[in-house]
C-alpha atoms as a PDB file:
ATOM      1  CA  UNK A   1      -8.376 -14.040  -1.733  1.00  0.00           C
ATOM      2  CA  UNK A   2      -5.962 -14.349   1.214  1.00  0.00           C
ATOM      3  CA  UNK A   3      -5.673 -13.664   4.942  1.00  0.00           C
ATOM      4  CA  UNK A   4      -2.851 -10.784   4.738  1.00  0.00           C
ATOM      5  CA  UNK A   5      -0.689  -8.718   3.220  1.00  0.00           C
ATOM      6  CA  UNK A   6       2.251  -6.173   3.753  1.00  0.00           C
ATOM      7  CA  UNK A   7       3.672  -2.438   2.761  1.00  0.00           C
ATOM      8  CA  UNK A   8       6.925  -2.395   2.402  1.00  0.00           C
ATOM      9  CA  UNK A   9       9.787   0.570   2.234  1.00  0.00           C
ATOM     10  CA  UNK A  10      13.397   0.727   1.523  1.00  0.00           C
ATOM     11  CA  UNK A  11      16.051   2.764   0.769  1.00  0.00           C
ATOM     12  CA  UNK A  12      19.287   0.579  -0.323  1.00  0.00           C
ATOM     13  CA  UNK A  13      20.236   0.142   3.620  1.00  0.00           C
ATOM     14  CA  UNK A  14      17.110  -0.958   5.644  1.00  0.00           C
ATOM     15  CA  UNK A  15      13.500  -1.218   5.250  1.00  0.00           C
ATOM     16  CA  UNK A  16      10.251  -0.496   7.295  1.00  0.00           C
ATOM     17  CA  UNK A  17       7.658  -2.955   6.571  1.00  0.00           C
ATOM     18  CA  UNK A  18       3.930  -2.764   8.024  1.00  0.00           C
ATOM     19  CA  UNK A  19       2.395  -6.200   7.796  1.00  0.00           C
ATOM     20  CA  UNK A  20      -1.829  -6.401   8.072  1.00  0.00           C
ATOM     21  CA  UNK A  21      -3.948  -9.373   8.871  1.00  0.00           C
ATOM     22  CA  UNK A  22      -7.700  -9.094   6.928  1.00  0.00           C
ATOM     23  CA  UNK A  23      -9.028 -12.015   4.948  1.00  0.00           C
ATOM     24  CA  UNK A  24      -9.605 -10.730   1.261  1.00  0.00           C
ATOM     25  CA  UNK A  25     -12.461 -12.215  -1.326  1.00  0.00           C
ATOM     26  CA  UNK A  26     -11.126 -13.292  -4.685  1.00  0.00           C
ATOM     27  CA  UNK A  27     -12.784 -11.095  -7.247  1.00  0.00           C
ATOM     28  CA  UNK A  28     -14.081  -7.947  -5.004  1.00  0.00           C
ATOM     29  CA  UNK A  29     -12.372  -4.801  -5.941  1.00  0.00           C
ATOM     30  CA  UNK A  30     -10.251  -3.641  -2.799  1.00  0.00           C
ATOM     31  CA  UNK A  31      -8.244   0.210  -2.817  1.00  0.00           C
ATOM     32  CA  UNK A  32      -4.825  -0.585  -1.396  1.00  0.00           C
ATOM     33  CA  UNK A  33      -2.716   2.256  -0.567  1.00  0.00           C
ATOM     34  CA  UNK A  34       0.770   1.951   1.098  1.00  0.00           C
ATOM     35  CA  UNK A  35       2.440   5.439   2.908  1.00  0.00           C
ATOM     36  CA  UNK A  36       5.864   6.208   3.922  1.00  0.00           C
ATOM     37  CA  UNK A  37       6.258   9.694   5.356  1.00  0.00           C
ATOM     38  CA  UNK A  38      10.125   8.680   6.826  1.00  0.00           C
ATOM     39  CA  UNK A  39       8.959   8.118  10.503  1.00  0.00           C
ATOM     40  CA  UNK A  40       6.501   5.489   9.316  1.00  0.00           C
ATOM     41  CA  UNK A  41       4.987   3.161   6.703  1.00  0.00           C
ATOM     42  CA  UNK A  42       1.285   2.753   6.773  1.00  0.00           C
ATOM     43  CA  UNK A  43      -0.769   0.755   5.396  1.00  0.00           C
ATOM     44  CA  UNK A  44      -4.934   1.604   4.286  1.00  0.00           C
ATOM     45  CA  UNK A  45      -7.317  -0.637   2.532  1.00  0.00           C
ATOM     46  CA  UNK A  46     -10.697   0.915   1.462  1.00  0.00           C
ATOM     47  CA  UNK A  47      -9.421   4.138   2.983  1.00  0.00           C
ATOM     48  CA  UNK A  48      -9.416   2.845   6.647  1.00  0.00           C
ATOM     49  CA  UNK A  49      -5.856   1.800   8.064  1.00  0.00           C
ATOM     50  CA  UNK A  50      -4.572  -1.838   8.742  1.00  0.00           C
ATOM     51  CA  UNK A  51      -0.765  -1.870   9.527  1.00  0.00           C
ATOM     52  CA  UNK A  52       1.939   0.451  10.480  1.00  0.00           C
ATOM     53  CA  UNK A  53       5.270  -0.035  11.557  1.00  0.00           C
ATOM     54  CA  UNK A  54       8.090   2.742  12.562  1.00  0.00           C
ATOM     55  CA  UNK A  55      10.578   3.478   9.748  1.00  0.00           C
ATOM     56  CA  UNK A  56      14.119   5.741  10.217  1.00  0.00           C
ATOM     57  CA  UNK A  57      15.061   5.008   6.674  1.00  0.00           C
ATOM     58  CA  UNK A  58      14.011   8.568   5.732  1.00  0.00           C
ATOM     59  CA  UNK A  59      12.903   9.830   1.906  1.00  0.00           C
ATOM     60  CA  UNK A  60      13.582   6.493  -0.220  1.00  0.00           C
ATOM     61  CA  UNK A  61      15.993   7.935  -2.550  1.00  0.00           C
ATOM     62  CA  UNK A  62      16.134   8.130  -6.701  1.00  0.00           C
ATOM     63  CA  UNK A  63      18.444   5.028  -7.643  1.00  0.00           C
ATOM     64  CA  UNK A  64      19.050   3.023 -10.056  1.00  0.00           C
ATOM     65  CA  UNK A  65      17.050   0.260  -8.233  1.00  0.00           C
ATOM     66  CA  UNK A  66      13.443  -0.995  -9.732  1.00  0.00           C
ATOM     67  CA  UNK A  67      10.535  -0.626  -7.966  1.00  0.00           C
ATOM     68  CA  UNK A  68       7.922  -3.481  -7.093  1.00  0.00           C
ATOM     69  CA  UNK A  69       4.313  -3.306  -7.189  1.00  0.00           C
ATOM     70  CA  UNK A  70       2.601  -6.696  -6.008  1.00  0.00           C
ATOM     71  CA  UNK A  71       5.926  -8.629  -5.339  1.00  0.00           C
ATOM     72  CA  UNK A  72       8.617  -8.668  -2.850  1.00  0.00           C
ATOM     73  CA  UNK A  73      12.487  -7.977  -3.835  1.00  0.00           C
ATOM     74  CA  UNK A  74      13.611 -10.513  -2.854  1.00  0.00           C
ATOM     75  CA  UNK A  75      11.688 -12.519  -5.561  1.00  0.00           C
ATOM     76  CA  UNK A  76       8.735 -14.188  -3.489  1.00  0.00           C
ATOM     77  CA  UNK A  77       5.345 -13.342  -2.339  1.00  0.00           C
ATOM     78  CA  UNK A  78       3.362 -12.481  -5.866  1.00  0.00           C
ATOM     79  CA  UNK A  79       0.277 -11.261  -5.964  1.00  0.00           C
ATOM     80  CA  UNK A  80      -2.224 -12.730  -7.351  1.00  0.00           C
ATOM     81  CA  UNK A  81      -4.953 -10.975  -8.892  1.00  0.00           C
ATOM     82  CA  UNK A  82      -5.394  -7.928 -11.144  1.00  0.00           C
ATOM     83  CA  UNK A  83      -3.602  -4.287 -10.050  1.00  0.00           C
ATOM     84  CA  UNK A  84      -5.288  -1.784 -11.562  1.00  0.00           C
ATOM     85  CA  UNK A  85      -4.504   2.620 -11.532  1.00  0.00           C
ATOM     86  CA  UNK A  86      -1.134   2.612  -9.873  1.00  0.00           C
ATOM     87  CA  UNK A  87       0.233   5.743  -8.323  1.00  0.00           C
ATOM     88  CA  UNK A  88       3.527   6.701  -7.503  1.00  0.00           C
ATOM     89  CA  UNK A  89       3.366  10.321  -5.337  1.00  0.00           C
ATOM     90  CA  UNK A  90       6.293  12.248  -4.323  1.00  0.00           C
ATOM     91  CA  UNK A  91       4.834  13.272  -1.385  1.00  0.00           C
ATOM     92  CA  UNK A  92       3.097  11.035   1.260  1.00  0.00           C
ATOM     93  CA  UNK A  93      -0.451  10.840   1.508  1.00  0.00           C
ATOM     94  CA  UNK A  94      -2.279  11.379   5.128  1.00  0.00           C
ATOM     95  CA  UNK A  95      -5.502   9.409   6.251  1.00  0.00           C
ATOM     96  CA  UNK A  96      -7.391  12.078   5.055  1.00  0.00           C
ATOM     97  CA  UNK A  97      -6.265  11.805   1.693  1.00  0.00           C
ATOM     98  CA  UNK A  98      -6.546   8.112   1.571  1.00  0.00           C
ATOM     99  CA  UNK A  99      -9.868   8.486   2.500  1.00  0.00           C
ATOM    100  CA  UNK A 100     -11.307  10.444  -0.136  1.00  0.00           C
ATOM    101  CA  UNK A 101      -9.497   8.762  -2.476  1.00  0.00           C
ATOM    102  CA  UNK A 102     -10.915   5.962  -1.377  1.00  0.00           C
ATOM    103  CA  UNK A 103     -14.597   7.845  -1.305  1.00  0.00           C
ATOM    104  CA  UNK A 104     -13.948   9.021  -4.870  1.00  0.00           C
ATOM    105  CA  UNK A 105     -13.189   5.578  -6.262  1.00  0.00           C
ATOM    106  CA  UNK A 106     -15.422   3.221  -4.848  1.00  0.00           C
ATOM    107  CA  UNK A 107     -18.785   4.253  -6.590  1.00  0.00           C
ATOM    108  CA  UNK A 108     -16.942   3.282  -9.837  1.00  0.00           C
ATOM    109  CA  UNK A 109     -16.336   0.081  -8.705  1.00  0.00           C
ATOM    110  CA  UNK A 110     -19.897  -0.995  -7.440  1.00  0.00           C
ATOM    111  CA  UNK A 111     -19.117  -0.074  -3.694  1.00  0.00           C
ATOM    112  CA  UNK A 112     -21.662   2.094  -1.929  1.00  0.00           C
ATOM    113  CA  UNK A 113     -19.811   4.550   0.356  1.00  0.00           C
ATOM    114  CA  UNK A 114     -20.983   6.940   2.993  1.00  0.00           C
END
């Protein structure tokens, strides 16, 4: 468990980076998605939003660069826990879509959803 998190965004020059506050429960199954549309980064978990932050870094470009998924680049804050179904899209997902992805997952995981 822990008491926050963050989405983060960046291009090679800047970043946008939408921290959230929500205690988490070691060993529930949570559906984390993190947005960036170029004006924004977002952050949803179990399809409702928690965090957003403005972002004028545009598209985040193809580079040579890795990507991270459940550490920061700069080498600290690991997560700890299990990520499971990844998803990289090359467009941006709205609420709406984060929402029934979230809708279409949770029966699988136990979660009762209206």
């Amino acid at each position: 468990g822990g008491p926050s998190g963050f989405c983060d965004f960046g291009n090679g020059t800047g970043h946008g980076n939408a921290p959230w506050t929500q205690q988490l429960v070691a060993g529930q199954w949570y559906f984390y998605v993190c947005t960036d549309d170029g004006t924004k980064v977002t952050a949803y978990l179990n399809g409702a939003q928690v965090g957003q932050a403005l972002w004028s870094g545009g598209t985040v470009a193809v580079s040579g660069n890795d990507i991270f998924i459940g550490r920061a680049v700069y080498g600290g804050d690991f997560f700890t826990g299990y990520i499971d179904n990844a998803r990289i899209y090359q467009n941006s997902l709205t609420a709406s879509d984060v929402k029934a992805m979230y809708l279409a997952e949770a029966p699988a995981h136990g979660i009762a959803v209206r």
